[in-house]
Structures are given as structure tokens and as C-alpha cells.
PDB file of N, CA and C in Angstrom:
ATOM      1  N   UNK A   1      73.590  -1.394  10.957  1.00  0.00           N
ATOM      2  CA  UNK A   1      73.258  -0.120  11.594  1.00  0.00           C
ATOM      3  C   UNK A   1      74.295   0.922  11.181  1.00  0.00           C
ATOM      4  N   UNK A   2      73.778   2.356  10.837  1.00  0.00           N
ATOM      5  CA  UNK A   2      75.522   3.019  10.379  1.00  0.00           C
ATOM      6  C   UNK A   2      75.430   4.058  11.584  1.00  0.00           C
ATOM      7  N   UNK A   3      76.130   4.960  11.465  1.00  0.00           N
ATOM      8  CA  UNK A   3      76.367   5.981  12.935  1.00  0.00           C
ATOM      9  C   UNK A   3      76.073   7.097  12.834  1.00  0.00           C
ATOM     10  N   UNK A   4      74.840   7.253  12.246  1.00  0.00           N
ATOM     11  CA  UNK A   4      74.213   8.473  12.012  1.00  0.00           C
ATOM     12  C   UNK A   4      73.861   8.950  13.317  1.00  0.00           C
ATOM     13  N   UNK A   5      73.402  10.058  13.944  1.00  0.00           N
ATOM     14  CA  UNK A   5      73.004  10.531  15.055  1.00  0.00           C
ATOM     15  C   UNK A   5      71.730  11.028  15.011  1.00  0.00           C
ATOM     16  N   UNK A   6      70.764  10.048  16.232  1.00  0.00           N
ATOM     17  CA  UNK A   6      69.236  10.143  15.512  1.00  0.00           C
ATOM     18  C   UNK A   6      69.008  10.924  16.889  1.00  0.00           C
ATOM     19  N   UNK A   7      67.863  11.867  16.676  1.00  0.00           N
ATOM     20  CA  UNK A   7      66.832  12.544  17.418  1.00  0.00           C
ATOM     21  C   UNK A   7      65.501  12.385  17.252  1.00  0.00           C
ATOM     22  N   UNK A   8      64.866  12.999  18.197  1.00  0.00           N
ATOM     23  CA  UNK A   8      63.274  12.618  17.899  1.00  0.00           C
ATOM     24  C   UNK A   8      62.500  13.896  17.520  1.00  0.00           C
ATOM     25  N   UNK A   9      61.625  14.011  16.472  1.00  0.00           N
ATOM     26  CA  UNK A   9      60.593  14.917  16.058  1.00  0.00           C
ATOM     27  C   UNK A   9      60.153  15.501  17.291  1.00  0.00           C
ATOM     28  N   UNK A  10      60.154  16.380  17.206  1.00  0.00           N
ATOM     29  CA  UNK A  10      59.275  17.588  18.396  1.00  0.00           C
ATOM     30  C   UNK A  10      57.370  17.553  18.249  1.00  0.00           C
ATOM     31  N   UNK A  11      57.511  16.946  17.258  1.00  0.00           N
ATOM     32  CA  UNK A  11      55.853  16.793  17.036  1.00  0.00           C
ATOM     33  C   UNK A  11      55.349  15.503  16.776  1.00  0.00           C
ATOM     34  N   UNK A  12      55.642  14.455  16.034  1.00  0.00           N
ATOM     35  CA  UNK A  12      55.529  13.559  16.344  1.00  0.00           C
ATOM     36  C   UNK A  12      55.978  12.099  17.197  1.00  0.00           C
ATOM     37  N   UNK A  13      57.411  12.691  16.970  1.00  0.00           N
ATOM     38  CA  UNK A  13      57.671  11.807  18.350  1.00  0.00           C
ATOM     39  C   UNK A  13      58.838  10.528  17.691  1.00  0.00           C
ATOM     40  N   UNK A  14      58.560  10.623  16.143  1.00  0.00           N
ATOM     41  CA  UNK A  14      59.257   9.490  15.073  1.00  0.00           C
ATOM     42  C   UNK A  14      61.239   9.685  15.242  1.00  0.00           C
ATOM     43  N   UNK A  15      61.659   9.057  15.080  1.00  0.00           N
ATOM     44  CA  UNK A  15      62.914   9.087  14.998  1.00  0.00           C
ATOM     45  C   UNK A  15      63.595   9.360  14.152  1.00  0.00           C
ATOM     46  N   UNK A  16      64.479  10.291  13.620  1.00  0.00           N
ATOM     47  CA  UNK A  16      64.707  11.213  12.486  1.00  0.00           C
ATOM     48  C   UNK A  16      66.612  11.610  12.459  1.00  0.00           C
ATOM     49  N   UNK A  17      67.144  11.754  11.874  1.00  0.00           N
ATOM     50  CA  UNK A  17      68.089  12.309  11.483  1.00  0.00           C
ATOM     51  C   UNK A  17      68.381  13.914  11.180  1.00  0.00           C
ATOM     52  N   UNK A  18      69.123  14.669  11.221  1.00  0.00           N
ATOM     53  CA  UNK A  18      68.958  15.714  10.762  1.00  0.00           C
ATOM     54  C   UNK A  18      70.270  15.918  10.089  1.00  0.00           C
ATOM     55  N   UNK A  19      69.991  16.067   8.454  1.00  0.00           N
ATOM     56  CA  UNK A  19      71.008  16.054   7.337  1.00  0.00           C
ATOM     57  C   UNK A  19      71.107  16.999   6.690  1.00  0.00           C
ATOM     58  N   UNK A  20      71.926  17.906   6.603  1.00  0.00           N
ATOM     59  CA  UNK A  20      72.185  19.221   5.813  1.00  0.00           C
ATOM     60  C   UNK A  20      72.522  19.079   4.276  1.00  0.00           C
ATOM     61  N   UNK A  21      71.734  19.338   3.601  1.00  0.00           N
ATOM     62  CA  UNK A  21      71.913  19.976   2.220  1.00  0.00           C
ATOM     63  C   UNK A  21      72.761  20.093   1.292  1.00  0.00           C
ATOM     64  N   UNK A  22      73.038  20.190  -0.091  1.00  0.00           N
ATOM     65  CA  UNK A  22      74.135  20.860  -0.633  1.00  0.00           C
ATOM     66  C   UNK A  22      73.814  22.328  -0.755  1.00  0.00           C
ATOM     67  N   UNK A  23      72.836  22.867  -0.406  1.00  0.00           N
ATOM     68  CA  UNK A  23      72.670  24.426   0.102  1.00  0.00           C
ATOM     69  C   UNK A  23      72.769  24.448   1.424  1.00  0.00           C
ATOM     70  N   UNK A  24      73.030  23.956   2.001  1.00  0.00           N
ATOM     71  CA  UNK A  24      73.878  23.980   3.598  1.00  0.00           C
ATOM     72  C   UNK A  24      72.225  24.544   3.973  1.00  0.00           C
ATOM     73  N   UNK A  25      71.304  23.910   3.609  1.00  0.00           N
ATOM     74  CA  UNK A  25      70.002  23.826   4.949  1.00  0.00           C
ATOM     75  C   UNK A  25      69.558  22.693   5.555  1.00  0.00           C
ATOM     76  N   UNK A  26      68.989  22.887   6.670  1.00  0.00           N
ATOM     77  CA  UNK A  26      68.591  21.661   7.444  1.00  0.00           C
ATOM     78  C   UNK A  26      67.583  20.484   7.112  1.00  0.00           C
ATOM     79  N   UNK A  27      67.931  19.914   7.172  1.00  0.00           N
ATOM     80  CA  UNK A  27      66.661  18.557   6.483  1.00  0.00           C
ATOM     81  C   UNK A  27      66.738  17.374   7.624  1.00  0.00           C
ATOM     82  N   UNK A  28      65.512  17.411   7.939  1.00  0.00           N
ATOM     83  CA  UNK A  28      65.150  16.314   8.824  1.00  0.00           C
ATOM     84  C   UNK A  28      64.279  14.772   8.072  1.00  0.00           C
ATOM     85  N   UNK A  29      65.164  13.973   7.843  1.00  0.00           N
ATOM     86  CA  UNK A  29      65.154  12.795   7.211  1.00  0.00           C
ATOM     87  C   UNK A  29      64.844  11.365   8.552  1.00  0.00           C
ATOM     88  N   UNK A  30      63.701  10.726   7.869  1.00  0.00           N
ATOM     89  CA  UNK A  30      63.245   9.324   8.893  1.00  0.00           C
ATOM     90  C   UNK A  30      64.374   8.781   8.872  1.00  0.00           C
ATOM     91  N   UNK A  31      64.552   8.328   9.813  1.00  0.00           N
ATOM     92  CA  UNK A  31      66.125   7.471  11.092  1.00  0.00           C
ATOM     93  C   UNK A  31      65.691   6.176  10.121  1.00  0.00           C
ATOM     94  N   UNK A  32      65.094   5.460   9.410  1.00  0.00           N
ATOM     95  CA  UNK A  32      65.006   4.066   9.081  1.00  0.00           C
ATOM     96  C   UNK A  32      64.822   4.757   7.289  1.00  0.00           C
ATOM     97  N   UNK A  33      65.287   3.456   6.682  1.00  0.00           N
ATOM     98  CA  UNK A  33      65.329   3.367   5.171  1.00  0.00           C
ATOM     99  C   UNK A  33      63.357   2.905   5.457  1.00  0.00           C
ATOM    100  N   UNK A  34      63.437   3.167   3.954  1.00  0.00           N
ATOM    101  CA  UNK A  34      61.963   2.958   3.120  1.00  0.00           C
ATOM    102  C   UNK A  34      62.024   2.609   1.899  1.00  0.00           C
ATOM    103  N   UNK A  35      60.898   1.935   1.015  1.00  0.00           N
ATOM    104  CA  UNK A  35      61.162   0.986   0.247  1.00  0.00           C
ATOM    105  C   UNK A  35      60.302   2.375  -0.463  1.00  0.00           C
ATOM    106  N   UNK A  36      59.611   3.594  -0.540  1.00  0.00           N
ATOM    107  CA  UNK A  36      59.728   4.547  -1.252  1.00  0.00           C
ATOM    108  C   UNK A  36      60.543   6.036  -1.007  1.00  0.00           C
ATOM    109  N   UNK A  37      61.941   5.707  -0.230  1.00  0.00           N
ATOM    110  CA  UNK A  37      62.640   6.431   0.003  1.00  0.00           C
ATOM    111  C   UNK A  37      63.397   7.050  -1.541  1.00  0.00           C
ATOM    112  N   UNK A  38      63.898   8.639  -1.268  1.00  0.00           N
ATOM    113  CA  UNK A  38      64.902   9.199  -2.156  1.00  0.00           C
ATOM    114  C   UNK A  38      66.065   9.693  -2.094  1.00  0.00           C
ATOM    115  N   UNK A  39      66.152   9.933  -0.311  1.00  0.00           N
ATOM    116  CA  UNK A  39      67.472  10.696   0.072  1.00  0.00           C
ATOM    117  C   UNK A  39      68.337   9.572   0.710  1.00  0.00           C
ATOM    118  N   UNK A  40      69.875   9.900  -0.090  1.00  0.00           N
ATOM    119  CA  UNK A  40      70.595   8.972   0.223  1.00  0.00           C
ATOM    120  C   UNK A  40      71.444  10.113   1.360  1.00  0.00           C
ATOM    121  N   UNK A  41      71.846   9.369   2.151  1.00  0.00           N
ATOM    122  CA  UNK A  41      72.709   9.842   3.518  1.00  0.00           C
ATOM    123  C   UNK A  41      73.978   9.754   3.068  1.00  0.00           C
ATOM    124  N   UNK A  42      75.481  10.735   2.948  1.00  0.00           N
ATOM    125  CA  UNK A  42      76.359  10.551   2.991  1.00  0.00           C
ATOM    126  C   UNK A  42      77.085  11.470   3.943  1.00  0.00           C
ATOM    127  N   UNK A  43      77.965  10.067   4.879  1.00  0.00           N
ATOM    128  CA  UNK A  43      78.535  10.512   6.073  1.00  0.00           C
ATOM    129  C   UNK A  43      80.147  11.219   5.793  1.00  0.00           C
ATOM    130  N   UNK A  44      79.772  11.919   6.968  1.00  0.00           N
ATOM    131  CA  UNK A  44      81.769  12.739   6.228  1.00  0.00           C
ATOM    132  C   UNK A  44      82.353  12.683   8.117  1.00  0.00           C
ATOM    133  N   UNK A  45      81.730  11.961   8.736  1.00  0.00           N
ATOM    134  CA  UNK A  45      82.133  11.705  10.102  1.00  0.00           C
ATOM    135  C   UNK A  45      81.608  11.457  11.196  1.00  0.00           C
ATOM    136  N   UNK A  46      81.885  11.113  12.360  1.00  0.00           N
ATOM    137  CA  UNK A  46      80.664  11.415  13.347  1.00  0.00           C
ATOM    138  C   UNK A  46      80.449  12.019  13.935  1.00  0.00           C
ATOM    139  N   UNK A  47      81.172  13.496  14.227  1.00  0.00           N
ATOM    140  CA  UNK A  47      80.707  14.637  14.440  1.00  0.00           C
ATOM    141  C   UNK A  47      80.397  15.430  13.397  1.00  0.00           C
ATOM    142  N   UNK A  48      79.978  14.998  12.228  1.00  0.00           N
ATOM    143  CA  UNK A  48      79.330  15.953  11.246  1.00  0.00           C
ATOM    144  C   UNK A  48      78.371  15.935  11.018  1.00  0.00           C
ATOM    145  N   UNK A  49      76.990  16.249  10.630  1.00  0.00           N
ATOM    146  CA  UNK A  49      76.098  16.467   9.741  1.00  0.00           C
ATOM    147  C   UNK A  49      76.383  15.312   8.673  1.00  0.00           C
ATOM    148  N   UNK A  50      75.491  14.233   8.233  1.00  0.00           N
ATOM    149  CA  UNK A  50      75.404  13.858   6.805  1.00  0.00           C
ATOM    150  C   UNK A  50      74.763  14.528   5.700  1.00  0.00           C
ATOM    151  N   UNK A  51      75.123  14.608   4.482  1.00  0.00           N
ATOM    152  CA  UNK A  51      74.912  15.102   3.575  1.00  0.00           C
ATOM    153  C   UNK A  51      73.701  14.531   3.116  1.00  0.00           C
ATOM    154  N   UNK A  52      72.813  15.056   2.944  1.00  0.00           N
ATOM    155  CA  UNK A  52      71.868  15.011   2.061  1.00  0.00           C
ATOM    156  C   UNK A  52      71.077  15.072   0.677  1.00  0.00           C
ATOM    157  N   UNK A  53      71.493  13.823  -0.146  1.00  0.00           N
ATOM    158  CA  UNK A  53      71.490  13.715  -1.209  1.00  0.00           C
ATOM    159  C   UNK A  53      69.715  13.105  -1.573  1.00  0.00           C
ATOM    160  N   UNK A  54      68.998  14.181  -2.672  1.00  0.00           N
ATOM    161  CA  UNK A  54      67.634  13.817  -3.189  1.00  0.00           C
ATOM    162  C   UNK A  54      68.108  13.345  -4.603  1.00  0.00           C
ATOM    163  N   UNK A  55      67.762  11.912  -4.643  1.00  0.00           N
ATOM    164  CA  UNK A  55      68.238  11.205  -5.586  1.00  0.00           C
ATOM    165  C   UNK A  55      66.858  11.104  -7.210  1.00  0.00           C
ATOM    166  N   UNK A  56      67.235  11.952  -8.142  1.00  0.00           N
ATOM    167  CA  UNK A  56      66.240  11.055  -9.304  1.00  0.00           C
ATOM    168  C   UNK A  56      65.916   9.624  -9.322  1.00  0.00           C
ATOM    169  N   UNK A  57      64.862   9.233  -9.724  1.00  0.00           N
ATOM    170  CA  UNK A  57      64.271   8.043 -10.130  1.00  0.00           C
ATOM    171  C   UNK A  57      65.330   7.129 -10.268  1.00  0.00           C
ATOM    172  N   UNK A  58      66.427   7.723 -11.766  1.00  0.00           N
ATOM    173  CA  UNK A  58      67.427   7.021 -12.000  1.00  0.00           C
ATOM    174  C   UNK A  58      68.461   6.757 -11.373  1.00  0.00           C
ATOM    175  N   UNK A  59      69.245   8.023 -10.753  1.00  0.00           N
ATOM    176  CA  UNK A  59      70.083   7.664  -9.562  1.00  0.00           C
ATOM    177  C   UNK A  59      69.620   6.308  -8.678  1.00  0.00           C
ATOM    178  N   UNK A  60      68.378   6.172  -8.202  1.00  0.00           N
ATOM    179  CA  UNK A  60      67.845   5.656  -7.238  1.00  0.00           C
ATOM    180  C   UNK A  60      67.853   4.113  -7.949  1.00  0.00           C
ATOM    181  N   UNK A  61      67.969   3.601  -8.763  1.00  0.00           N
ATOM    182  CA  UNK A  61      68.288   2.165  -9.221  1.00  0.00           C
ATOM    183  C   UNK A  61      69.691   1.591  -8.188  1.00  0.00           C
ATOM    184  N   UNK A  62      69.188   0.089  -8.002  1.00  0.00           N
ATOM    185  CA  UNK A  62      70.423  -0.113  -7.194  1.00  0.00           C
ATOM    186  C   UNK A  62      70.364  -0.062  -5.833  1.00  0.00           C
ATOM    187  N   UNK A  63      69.321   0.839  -5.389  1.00  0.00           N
ATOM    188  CA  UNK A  63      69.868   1.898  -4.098  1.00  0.00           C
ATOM    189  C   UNK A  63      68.682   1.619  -2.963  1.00  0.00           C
ATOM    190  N   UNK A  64      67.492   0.615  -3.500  1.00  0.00           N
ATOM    191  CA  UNK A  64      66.422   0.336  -2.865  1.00  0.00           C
ATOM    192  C   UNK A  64      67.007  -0.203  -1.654  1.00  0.00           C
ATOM    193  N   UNK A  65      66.185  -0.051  -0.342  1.00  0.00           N
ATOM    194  CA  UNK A  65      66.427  -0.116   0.730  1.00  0.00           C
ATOM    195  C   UNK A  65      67.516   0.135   1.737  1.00  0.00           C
ATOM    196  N   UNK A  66      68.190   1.653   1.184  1.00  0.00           N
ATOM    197  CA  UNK A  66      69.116   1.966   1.696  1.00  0.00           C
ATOM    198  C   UNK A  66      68.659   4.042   1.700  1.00  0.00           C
ATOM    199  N   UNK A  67      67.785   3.892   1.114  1.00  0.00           N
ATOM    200  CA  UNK A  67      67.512   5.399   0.897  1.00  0.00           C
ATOM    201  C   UNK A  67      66.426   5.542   1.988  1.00  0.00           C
ATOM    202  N   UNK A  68      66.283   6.873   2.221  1.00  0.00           N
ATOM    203  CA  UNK A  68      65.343   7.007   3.540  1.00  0.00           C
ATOM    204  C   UNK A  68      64.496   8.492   2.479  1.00  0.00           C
ATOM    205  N   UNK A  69      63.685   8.655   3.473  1.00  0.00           N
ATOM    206  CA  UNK A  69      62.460   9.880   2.972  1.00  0.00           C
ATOM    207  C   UNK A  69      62.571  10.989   4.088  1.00  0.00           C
ATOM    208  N   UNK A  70      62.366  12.261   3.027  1.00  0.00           N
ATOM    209  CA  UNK A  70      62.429  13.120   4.483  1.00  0.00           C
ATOM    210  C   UNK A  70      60.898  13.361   5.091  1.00  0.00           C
ATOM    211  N   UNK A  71      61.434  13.566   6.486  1.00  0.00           N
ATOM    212  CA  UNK A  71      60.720  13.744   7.378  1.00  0.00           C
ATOM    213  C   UNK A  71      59.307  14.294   6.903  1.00  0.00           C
ATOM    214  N   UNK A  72      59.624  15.646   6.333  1.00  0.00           N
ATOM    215  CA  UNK A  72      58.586  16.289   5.977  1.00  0.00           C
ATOM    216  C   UNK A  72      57.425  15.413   5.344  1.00  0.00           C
ATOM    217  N   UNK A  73      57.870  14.406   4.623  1.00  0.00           N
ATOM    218  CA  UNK A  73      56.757  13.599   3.926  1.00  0.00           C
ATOM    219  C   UNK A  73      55.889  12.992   4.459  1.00  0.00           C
ATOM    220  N   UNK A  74      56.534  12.790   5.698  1.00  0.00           N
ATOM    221  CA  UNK A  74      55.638  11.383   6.246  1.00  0.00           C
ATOM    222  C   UNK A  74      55.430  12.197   7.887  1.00  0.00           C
ATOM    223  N   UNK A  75      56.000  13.066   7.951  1.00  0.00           N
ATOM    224  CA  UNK A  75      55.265  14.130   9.713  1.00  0.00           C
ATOM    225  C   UNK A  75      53.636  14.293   9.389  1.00  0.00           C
ATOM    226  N   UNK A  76      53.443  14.033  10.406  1.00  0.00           N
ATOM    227  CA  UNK A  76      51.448  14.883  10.093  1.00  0.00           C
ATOM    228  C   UNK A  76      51.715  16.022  10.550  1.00  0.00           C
ATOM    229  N   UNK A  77      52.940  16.908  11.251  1.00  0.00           N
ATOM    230  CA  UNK A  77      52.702  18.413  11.401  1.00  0.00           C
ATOM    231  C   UNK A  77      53.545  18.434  10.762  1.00  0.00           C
ATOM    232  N   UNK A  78      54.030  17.919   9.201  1.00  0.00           N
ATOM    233  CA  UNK A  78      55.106  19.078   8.680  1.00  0.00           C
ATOM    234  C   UNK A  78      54.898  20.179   8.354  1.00  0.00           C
ATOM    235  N   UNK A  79      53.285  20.692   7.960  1.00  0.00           N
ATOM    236  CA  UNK A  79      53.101  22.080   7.864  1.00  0.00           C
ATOM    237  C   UNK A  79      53.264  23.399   8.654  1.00  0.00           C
ATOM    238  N   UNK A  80      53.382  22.802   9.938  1.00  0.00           N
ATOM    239  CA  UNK A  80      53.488  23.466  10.888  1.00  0.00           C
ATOM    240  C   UNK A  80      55.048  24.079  10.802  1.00  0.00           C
ATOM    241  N   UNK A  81      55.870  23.179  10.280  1.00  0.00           N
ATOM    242  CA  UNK A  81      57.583  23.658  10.500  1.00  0.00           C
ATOM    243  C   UNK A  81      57.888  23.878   9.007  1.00  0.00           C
ATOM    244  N   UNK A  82      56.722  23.783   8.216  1.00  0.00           N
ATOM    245  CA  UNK A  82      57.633  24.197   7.162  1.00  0.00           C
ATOM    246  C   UNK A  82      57.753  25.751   7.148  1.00  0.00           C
ATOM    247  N   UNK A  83      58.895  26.653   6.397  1.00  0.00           N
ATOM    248  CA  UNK A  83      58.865  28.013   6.115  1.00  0.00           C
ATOM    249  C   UNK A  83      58.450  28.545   5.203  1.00  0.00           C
ATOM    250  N   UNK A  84      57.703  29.707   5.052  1.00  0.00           N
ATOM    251  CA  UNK A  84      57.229  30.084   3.974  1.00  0.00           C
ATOM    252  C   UNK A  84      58.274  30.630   2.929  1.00  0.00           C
ATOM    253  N   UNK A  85      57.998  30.884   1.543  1.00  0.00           N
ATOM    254  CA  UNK A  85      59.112  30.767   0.302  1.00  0.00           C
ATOM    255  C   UNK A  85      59.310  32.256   0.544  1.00  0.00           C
TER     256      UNK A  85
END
């Protein structure tokens, strides 16, 4: 188990993380790894935010079942929270 700090989706209800960016924006990433996950979690404490790393194909060797997917992928209302460009 690592010490990420999980919350729950406002819309679906799933258990989620919320991991900031290397553009310092918010990303809400599933609380459990996935076996077609890309974002790797890196912690800088436990009162911080983990970093949110979207890993290439290649990065991602090695790394199976430790990477998680963001939220957005797998919410049935992510359209609802996404922002327009």
C-alpha cells in the first residue's frame, strides 16, 4: 500500500488520487494500479501532492502494475469536468 491520499469522485463515487502535473495542474488519477495504466505517481511527501508522470509506451516497460490511469479515462462523467481548450 503507499501513502498517497485518496478521495472520492464527486460523480462517480470511484476512489481517486489527486496528482499535480509538471505544469502544476490538477489530475485526478484511479487510487488502484491497472494493467492498462500510464501515469506513474511520484511522491515528494505526505503532505504534498504526487507528481504526475504520463509515461510513453517505452518508459512504461518494467513498470506494469504499478502505473495507474487517470481518472478522466475511466469516469462516465469526465465530460462533464473536463475544461474547454
Amino acid at each position: 500500500m503507499d501513502d498517497f491520499r485518496r478521495t472520492t469522485c464527486e460523480s462517480c463515487g470511484a476512489a481517486i488520487i489527486f496528482a499535480v502535473t509538471a505544469r502544476a495542474k490538477n489530475m485526478p488519477v484511479d487510487a488502484e494500479p491497472t494493467a492498462d495504466g500510464n501515469v506513474q505517481l511520484v511522491s515528494h511527501g505526505p503532505d504534498v501532492p504526487p507528481l504526475a508522470r504520463v509515461l510513453t509506451v517505452a518508459q512504461q516497460f518494467g513498470k506494469k502494475g504499478t502505473l495507474r490511469r487517470s481518472h478522466f479515462a475511466s469516469c462516465p462523467d469526465a465530460k462533464s469536468w473536463r475544461r474547454p481548450r
